[in-house]
Protein backbone atom coordinates (compact mmCIF):
# COMPACT_ATOMS: atom_id res chain seq x y z
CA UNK A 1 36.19 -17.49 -8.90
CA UNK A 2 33.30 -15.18 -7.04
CA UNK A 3 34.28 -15.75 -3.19
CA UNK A 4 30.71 -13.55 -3.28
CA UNK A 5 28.51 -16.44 -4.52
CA UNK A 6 28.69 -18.28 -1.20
CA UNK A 7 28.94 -15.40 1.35
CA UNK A 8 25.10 -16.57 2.36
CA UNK A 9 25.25 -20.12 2.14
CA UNK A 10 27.85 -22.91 4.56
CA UNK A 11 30.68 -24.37 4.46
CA UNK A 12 29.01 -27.66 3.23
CA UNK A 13 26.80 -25.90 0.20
CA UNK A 14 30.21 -24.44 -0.86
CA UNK A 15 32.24 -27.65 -0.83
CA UNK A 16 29.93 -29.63 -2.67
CA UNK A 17 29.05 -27.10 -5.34
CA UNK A 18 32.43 -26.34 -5.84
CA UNK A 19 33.12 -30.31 -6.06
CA UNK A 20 29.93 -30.86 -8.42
CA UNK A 21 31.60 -27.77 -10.80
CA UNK A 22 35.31 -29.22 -10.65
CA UNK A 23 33.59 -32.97 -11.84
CA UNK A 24 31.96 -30.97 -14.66
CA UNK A 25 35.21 -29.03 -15.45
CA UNK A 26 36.83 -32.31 -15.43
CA UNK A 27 34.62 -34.01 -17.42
CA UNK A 28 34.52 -37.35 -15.15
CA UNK A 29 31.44 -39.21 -12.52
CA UNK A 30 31.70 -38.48 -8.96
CA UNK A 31 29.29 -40.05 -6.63
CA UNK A 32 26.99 -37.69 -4.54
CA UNK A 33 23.98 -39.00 -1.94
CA UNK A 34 20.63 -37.56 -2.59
CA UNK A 35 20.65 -35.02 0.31
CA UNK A 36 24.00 -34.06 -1.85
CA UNK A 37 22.59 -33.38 -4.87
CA UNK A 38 19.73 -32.15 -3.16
CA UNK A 39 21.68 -29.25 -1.88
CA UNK A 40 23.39 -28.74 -5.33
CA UNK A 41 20.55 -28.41 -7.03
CA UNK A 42 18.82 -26.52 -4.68
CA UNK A 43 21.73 -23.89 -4.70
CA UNK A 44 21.43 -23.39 -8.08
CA UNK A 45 17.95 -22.73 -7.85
CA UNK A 46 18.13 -19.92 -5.42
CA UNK A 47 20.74 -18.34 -7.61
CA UNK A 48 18.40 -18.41 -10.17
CA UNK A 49 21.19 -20.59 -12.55
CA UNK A 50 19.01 -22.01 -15.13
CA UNK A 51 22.26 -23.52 -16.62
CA UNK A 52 23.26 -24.90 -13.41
CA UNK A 53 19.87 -26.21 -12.34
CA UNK A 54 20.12 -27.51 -16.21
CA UNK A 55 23.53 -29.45 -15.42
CA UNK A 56 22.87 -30.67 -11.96
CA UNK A 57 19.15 -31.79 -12.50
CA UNK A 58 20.57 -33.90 -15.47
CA UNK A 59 23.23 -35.54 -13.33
CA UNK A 60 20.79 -36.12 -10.68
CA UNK A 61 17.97 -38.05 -12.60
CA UNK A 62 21.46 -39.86 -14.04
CA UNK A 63 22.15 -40.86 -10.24
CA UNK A 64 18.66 -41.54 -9.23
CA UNK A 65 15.95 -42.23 -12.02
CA UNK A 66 13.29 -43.01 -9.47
CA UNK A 67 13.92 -40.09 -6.81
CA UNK A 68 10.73 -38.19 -6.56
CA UNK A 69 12.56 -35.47 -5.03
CA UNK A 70 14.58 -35.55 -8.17
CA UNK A 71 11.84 -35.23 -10.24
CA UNK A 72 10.49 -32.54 -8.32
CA UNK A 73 13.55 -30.33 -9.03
CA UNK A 74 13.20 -31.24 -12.30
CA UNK A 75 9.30 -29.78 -12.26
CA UNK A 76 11.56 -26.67 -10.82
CA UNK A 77 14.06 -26.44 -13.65
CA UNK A 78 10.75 -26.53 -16.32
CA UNK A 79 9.09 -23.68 -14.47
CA UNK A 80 12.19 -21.58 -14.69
CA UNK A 81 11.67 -22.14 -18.32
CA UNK A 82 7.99 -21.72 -18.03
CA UNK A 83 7.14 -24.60 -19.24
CA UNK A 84 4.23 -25.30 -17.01
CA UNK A 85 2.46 -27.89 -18.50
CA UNK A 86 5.40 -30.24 -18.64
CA UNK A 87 5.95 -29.54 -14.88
CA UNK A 88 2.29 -30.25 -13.81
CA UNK A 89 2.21 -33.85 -16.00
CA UNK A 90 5.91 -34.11 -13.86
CA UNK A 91 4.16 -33.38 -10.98
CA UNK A 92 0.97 -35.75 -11.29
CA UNK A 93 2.99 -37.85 -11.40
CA UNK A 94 4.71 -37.67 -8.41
CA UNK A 95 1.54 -36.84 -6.46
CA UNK A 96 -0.05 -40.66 -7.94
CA UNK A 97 2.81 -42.22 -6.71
CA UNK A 98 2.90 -40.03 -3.33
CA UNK A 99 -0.07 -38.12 -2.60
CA UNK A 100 0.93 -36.97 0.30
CA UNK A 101 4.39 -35.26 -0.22
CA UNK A 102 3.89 -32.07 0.96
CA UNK A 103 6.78 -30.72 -1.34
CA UNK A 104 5.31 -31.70 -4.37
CA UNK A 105 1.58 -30.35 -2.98
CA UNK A 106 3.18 -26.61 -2.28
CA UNK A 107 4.76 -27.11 -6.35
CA UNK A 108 1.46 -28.23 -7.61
CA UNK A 109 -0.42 -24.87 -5.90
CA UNK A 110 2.77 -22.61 -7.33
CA UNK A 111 2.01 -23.73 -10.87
CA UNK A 112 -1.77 -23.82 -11.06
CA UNK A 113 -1.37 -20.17 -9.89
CA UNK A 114 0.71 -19.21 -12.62
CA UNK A 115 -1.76 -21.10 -14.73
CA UNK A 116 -4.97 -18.66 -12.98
CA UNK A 117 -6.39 -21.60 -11.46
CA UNK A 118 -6.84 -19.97 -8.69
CA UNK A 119 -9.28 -22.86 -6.75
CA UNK A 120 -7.07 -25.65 -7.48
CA UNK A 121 -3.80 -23.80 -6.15
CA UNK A 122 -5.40 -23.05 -3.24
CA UNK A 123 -6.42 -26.62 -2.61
CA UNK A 124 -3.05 -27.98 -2.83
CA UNK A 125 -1.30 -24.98 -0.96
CA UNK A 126 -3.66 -25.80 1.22
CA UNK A 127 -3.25 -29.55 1.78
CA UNK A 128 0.68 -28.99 1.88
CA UNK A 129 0.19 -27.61 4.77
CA UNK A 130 -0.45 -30.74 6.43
CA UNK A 131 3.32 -30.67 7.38
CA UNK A 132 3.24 -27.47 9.51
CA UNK A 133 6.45 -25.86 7.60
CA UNK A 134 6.21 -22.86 6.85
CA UNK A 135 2.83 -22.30 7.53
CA UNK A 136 3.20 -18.33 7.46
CA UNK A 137 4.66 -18.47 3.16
CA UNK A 138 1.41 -20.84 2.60
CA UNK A 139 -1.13 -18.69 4.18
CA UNK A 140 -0.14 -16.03 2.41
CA UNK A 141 -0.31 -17.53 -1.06
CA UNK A 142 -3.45 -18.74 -0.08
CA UNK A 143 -4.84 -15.44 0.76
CA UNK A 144 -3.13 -14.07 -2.64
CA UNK A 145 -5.76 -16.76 -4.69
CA UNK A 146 -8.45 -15.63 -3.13
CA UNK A 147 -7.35 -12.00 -4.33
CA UNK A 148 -7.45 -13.19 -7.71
CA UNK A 149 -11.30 -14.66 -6.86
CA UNK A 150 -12.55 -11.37 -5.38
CA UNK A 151 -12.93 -13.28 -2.10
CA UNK A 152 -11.73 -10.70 0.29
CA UNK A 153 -12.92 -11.28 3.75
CA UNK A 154 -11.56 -15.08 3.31
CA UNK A 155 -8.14 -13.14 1.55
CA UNK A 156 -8.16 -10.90 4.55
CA UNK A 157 -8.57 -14.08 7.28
CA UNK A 158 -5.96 -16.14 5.76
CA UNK A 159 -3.54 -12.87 5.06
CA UNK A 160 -3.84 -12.69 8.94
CA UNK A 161 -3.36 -16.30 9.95
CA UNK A 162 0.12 -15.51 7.74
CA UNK A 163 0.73 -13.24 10.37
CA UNK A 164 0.18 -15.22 13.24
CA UNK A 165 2.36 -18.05 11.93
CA UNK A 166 5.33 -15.40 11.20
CA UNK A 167 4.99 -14.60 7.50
CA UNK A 168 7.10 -11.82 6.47
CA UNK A 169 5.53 -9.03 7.33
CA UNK A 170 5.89 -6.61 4.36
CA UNK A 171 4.16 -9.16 1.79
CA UNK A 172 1.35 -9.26 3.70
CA UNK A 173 0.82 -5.86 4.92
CA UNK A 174 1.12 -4.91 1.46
CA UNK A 175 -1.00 -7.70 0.58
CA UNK A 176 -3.70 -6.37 2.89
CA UNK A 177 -3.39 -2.73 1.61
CA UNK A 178 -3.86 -3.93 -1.82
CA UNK A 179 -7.16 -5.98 -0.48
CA UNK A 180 -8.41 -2.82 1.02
CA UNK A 181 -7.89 -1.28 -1.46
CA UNK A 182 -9.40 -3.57 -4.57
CA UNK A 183 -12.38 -3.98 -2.90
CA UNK A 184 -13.51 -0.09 -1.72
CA UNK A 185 -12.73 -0.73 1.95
CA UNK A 186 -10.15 2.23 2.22
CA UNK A 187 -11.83 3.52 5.68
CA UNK A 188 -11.88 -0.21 7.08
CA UNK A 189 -8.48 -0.17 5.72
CA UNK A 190 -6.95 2.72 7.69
CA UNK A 191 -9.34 1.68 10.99
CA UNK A 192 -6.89 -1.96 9.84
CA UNK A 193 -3.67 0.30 9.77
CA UNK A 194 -4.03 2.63 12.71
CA UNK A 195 -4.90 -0.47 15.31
CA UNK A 196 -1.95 -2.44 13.77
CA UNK A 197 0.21 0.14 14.58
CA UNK A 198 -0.93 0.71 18.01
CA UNK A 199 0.45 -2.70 18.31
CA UNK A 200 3.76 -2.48 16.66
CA UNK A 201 4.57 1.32 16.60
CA UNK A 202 7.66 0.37 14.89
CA UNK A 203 6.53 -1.67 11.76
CA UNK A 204 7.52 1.22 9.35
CA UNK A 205 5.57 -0.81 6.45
CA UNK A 206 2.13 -0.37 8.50
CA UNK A 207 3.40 3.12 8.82
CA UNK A 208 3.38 3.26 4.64
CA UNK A 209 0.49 1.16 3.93
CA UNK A 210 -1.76 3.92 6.45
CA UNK A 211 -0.03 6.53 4.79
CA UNK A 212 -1.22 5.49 1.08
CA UNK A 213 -4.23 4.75 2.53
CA UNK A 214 -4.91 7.98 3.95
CA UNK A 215 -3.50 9.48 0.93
CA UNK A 216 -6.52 7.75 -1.18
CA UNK A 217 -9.19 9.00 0.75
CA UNK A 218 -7.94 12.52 0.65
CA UNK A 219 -6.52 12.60 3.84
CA UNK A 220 -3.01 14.08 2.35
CA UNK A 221 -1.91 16.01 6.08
CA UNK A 222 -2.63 13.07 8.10
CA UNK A 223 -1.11 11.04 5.26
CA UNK A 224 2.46 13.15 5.17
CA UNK A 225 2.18 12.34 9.22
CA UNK A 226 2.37 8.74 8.71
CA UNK A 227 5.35 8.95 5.97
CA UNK A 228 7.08 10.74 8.12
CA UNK A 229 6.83 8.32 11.26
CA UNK A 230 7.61 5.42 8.49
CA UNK A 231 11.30 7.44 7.81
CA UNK A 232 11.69 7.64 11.47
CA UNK A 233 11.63 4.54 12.10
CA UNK A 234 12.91 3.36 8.40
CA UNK A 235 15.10 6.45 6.77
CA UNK A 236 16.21 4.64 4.26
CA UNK A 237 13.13 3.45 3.25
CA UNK A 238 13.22 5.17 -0.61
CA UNK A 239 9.40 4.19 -1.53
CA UNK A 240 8.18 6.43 1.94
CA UNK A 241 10.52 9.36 0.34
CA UNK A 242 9.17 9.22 -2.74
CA UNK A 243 5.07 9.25 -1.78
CA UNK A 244 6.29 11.96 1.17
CA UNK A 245 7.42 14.02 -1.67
CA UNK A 246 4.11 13.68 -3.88
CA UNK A 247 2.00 14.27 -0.87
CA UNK A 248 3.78 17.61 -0.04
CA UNK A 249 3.45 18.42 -3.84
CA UNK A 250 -0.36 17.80 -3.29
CA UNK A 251 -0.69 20.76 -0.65
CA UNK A 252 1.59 22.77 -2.52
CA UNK A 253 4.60 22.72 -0.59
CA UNK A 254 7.00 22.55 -3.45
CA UNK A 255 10.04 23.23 -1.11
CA UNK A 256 9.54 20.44 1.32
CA UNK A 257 8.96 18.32 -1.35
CA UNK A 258 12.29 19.00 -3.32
CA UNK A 259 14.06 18.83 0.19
CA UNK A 260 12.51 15.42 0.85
CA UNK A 261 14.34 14.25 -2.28
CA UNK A 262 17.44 15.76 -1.16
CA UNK A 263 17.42 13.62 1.95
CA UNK A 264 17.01 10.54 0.00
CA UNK A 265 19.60 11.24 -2.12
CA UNK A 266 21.97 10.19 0.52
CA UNK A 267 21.05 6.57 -0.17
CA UNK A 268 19.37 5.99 -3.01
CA UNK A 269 20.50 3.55 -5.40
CA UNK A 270 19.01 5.45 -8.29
CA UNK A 271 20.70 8.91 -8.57
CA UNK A 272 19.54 10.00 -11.69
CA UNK A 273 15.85 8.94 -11.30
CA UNK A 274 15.88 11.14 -7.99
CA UNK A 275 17.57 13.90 -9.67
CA UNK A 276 14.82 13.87 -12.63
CA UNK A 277 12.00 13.58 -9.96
CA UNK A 278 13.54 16.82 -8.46
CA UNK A 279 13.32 18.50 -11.90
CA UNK A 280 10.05 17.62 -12.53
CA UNK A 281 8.58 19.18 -9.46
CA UNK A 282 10.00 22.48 -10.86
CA UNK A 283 8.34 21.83 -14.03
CA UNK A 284 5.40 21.92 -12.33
CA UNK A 285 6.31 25.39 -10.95
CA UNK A 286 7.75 26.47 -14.81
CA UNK A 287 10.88 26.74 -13.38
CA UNK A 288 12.42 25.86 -16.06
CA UNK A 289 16.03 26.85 -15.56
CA UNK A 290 16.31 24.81 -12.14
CA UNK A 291 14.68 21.92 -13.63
CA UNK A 292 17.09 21.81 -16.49
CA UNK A 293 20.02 21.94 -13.72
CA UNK A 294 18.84 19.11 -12.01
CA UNK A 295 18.29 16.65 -15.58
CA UNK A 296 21.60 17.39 -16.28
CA UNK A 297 23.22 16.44 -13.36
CA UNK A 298 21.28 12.96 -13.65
CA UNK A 299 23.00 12.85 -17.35
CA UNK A 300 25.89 12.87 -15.71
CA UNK A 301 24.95 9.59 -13.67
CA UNK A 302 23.15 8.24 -16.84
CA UNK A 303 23.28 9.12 -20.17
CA UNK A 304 21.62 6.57 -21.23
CA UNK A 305 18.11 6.87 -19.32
CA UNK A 306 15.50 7.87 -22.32
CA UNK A 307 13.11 9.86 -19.72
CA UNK A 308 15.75 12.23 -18.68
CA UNK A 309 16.64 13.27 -22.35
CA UNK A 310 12.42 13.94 -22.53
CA UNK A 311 12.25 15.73 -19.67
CA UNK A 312 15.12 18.30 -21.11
CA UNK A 313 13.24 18.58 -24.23
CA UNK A 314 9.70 19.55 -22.65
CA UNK A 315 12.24 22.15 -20.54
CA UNK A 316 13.64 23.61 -23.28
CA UNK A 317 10.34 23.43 -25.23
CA UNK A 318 9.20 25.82 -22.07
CA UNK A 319 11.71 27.83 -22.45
CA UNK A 320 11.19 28.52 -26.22
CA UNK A 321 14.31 26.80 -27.30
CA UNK A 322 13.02 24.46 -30.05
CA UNK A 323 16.38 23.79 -31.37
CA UNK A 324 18.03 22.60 -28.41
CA UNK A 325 14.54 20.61 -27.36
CA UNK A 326 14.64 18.20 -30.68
CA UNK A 327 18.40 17.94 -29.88
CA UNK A 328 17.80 16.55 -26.80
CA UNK A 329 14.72 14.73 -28.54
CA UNK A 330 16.82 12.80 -30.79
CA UNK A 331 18.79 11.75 -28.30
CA UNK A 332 15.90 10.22 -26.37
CA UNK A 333 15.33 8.31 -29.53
CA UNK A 334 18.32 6.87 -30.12
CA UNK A 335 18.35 5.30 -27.14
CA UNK A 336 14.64 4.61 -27.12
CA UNK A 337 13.41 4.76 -30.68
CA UNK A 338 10.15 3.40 -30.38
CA UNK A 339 8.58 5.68 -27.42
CA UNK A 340 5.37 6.51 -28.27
CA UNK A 341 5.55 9.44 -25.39
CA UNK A 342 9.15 10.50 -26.84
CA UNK A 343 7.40 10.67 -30.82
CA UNK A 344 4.65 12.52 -28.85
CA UNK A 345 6.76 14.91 -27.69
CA UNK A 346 9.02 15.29 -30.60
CA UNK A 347 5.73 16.21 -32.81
CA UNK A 348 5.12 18.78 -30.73
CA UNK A 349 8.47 20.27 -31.09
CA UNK A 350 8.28 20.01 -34.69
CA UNK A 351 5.08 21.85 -34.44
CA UNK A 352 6.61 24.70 -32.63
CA UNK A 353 8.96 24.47 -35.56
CA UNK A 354 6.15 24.94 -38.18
CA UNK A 355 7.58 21.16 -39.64
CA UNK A 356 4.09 20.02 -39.74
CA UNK A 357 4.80 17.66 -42.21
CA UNK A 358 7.71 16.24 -40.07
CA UNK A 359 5.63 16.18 -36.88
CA UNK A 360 2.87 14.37 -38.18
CA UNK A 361 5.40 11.55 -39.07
CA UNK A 362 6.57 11.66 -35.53
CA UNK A 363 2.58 11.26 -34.46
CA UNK A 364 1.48 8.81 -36.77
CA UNK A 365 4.67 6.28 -35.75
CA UNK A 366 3.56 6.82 -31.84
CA UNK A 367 -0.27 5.97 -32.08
CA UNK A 368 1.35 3.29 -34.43
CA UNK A 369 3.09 1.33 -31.71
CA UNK A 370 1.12 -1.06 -29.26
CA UNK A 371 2.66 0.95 -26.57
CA UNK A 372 1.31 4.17 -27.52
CA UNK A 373 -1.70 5.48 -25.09
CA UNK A 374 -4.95 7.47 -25.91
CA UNK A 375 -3.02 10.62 -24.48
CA UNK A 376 -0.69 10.24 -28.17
CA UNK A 377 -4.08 9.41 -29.59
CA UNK A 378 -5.94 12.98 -28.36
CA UNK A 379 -2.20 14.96 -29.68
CA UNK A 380 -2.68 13.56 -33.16
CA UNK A 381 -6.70 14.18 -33.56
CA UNK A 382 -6.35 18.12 -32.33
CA UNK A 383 -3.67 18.19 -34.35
CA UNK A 384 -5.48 16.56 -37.44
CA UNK A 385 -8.77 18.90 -36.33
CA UNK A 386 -6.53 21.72 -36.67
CA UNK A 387 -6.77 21.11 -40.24
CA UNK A 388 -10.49 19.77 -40.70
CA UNK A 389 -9.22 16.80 -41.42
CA UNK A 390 -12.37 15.14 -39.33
CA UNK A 391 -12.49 11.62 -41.06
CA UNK A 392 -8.71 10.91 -40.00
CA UNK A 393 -9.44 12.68 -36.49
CA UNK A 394 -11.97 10.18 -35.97
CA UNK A 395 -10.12 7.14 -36.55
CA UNK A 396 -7.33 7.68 -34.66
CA UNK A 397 -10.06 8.50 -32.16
CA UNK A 398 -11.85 5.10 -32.33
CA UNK A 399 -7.81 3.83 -32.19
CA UNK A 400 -7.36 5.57 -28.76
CA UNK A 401 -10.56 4.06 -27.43
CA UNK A 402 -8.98 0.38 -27.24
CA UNK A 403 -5.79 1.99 -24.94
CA UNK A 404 -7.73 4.50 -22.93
CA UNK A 405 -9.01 4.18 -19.15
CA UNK A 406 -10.89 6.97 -18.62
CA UNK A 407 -12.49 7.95 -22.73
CA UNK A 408 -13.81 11.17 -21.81
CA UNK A 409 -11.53 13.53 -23.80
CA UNK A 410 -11.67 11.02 -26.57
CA UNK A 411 -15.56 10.68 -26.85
CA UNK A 412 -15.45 14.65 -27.03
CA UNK A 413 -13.62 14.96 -29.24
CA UNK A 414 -15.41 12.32 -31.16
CA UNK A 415 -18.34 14.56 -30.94
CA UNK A 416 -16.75 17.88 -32.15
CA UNK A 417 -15.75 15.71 -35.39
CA UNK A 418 -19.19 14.12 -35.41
CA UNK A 419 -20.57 17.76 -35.23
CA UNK A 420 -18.20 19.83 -37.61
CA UNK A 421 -19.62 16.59 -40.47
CA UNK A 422 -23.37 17.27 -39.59
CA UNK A 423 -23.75 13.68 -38.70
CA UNK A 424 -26.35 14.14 -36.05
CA UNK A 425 -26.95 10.21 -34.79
CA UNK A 426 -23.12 9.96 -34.19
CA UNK A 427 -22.51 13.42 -32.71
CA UNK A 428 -25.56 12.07 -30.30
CA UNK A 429 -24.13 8.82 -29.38
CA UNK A 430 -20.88 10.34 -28.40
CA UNK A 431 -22.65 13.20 -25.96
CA UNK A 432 -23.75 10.12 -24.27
CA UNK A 433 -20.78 8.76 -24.30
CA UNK A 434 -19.64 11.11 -22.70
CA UNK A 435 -22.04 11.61 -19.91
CA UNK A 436 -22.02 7.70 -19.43
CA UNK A 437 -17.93 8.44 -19.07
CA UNK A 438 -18.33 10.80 -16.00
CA UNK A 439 -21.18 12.34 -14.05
CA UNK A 440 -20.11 15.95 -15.58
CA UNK A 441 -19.27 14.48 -19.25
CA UNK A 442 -21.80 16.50 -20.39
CA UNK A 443 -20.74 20.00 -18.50
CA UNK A 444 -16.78 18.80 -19.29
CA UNK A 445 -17.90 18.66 -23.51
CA UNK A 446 -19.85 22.42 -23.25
CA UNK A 447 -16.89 23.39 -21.35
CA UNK A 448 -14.39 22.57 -24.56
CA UNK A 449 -16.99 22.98 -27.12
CA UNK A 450 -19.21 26.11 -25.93
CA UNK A 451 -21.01 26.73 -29.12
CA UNK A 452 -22.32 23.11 -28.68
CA UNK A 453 -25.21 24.96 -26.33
CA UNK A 454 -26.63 26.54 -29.04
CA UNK A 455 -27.60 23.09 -30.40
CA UNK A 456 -31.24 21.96 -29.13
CA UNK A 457 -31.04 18.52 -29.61
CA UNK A 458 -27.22 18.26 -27.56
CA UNK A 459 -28.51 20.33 -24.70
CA UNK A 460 -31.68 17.92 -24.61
CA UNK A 461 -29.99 15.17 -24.18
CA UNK A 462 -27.21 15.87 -21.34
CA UNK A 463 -30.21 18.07 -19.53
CA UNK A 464 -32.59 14.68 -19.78
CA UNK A 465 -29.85 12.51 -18.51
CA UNK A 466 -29.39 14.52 -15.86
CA UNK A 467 -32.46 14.89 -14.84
CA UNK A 468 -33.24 11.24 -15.23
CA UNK A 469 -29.99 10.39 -13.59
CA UNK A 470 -28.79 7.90 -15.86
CA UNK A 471 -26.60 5.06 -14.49
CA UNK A 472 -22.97 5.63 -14.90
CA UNK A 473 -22.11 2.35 -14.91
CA UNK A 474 -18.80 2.43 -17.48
CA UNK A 475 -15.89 0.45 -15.24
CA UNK A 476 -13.34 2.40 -16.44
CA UNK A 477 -14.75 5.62 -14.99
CA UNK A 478 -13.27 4.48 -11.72
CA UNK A 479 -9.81 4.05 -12.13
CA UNK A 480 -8.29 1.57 -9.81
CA UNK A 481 -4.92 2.95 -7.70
CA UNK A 482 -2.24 0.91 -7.77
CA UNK A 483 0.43 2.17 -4.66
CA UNK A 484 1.60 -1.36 -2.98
């Protein structure tokens, strides 16, 4: 038996679970009140025992057929197993025979959330409330739907009434600095940030959330400033190593970055991951040698994490050692065989191999699989452009398209093809693709494709868009930041 289970929970959760278990083990009926079974069930719940929220739920409802509170676990146990709509018609149920439990009210608002029904959660998380319990957890699920709605100054009120009624702090800080930054208020953000924390000058998470911030806006010394008072007050805290790290990378201070990762090594719960981290900062630096020092030590913690086995193959694929990169290729893939970024890179060995024919297997699997991104995409068109094969180039192009944030290299490339077949309405559609992509498209395609300036009719059309300065309205231009 794990002594472990209970080490957070009473003397009185431990006795009865361990008496509702021994009845089960037994296989005979033992009587339990409904605060009893109440706590049972509960237990289970937090543990996050579907087969002993299963068991006790049934016994329950055995004990007490009409107990709404019974029933509500029971709504509990059929989210775990997401069914949803079972648990709502549950609890409509409840809520016609009790329209006031406040309980059921806070259970209604969890599942219409998970349902994106944003309005009606927020109605019933707010009318459990009525109680006063745990006013802080509400507010802040509250503020969470109106996230989802795009309704961020009444997100931003109710994320701060959370704090007022002692939320936990780091779900709503972070909740805020996700707010700020979803809606383009980064400056209003760090304004946010730097008050808070002229009011608690020891809530490490403001510290972070600042940092990022500042970090966004380009702010990258004043942002390394903040990480480091977060690790003052929070050394531990791996998240602040990790962005310190990036941010030193940023102003090219490659050695207090590495040394950053050092530190963190001391208590990091993810060896190898810091180890490969450390090697690819040296990659950067095509330091080959040192990086390869560093992936092998975190093979020695795990040899059975796919990216580290990559990472030794684009190292030895820098070094010129193609035979030892697909080694360590292969290797990637049998642990991970259907990486589209692992395929990618494989190809590219292959290619350095002259096994074209064996490399364009390896690309035609990755842009294949649902997983694969427009980066595998662009690999296998330059590759299949190589070779004036423009037709194919072009529809693993229009592939890419569906996976791809930000289409600019894919539209240009679109438009070499489009030019190299003399198809002059396409190849004109895809300059403005391009220009609509980004500002510079049209600079960015000339760039890659110089001869394209002796064309009339291309230079026409970016100079007239320029001039006329054409909306750039494409949403994926601006790529949203995800950090919290």
């Amino acid at each position: 038996m794990n002594k472990e289970r209970f080490k957070d929970y009473d003397d009185e959760v431990r006795e009865l679970v361990l008496a509702f278990e021994r009845m089960q083990r037994e296989g005979r009926n033992q009587y339990f009140d409904t605060s009893e079974m109440e706590i049972i069930i509960d237990y289970y719940l937090e543990c996050n025992d579907e087969r002993g929220v299963a068991q006790s739920v049934r016994y329950g409802k055995e004990l007490f057929p009409e107990s709404m509170s019974m029933w509500l676990r029971e709504a509990h146990h059929l989210c775990m197993q997401e069914k949803y709509d079972e648990a709502l018609h549950l609890l409509k149920k409840i809520e016609r025979r009790d329209p006031d439990y406040c309980d059921m009210l806070y259970a209604l608002g969890a599942v219409y959330s998970v349902k994106e029904e944003p309005k009606r959660a927020i109605a019933y998380y707010l009318r459990s409330a009525a109680d006063g319990y745990d006013l802080g957890t509400i507010y802040a699920n509250v503020a969470d739907e109106y996230v989802k709605l795009e309704r961020y100054s009444d997100a931003q009120r109710y994320y701060l009434r959370a704090l007022k009624e002692g939320g936990e702090e780091e779900r709503l800080l972070f909740g805020l600095a996700m707010m700020f930054d979803n809606s383009d208020r980064l400056d209003e953000g760090i304004h946010f940030f730097r008050d808070y924390v002229q009011e608690h000058a020891y809530s490490y998470v403001a510290w972070y959330c600042l940092a990022e911030m500042q970090r966004l806006v380009g702010l990258v010394e004043k942002a390394v400033d903040s990480f480091l008072f977060c690790l003052t007050i929070k050394p531990d805290y791996e998240q602040a190593s990790l962005s310190l790290s990036e941010s030193y990378c940023e102003l090219n201070e490659y050695s207090k970055a590495v040394q950053t990762l050092h530190d963190a090594c001391s208590h990091t719960t993810d060896l190898a991951g810091m180890y490969l981290r450390i090697a690819c900062i040296f990659m950067t630096q095509n330091n080959y040698e040192t990086a390869l020092t560093y992936l092998y030590k975190g093979v020695k913690m795990n040899t059975r994490m796919p990216e580290l086995w990559q990472w030794i193959a684009l190292a030895h694929m820098g070094l010129g050692q193609n035979i030892e990169a697909l080694e360590a290729a292969r290797k990637a893939l049998a642990i991970e065989p259907e990486s589209a970024p692992m395929l990618d890179t494989t190809a590219h060995i292959y290619l350095n191999m002259g096994l074209n024919d064996e490399a364009e297997k390896c690309f035609l699997m990755a842009t294949e699989l649902d997983e694969g991104t427009a980066d595998t995409a662009v690999h296998y068109a330059d590759y299949l452009m190589g070779q004036e094969r423009w037709e194919e180039a072009i529809e693993i192009l229009e592939r890419g398209l569906d996976r791809s944030h930000n289409p600019l290299d894919l539209h240009m490339r679109m438009a070499a093809c489009y030019f190299a077949q003399g198809q002059r309405n396409r190849l004109f559609n895809s300059v403005r693709d391009c220009i609509y992509d980004q500002p510079n498209g049209g600079d960015e395609l000339l760039a890659a494709y110089p001869w394209m300036m002796n064309d009339i009719d291309i230079m026409n059309i970016i100079t007239t868009m320029k001039r006329e300065g054409e909306p750039y309205d494409n949403e994926d231009y601006n790529i949203d930041h995800k950090l919290y």
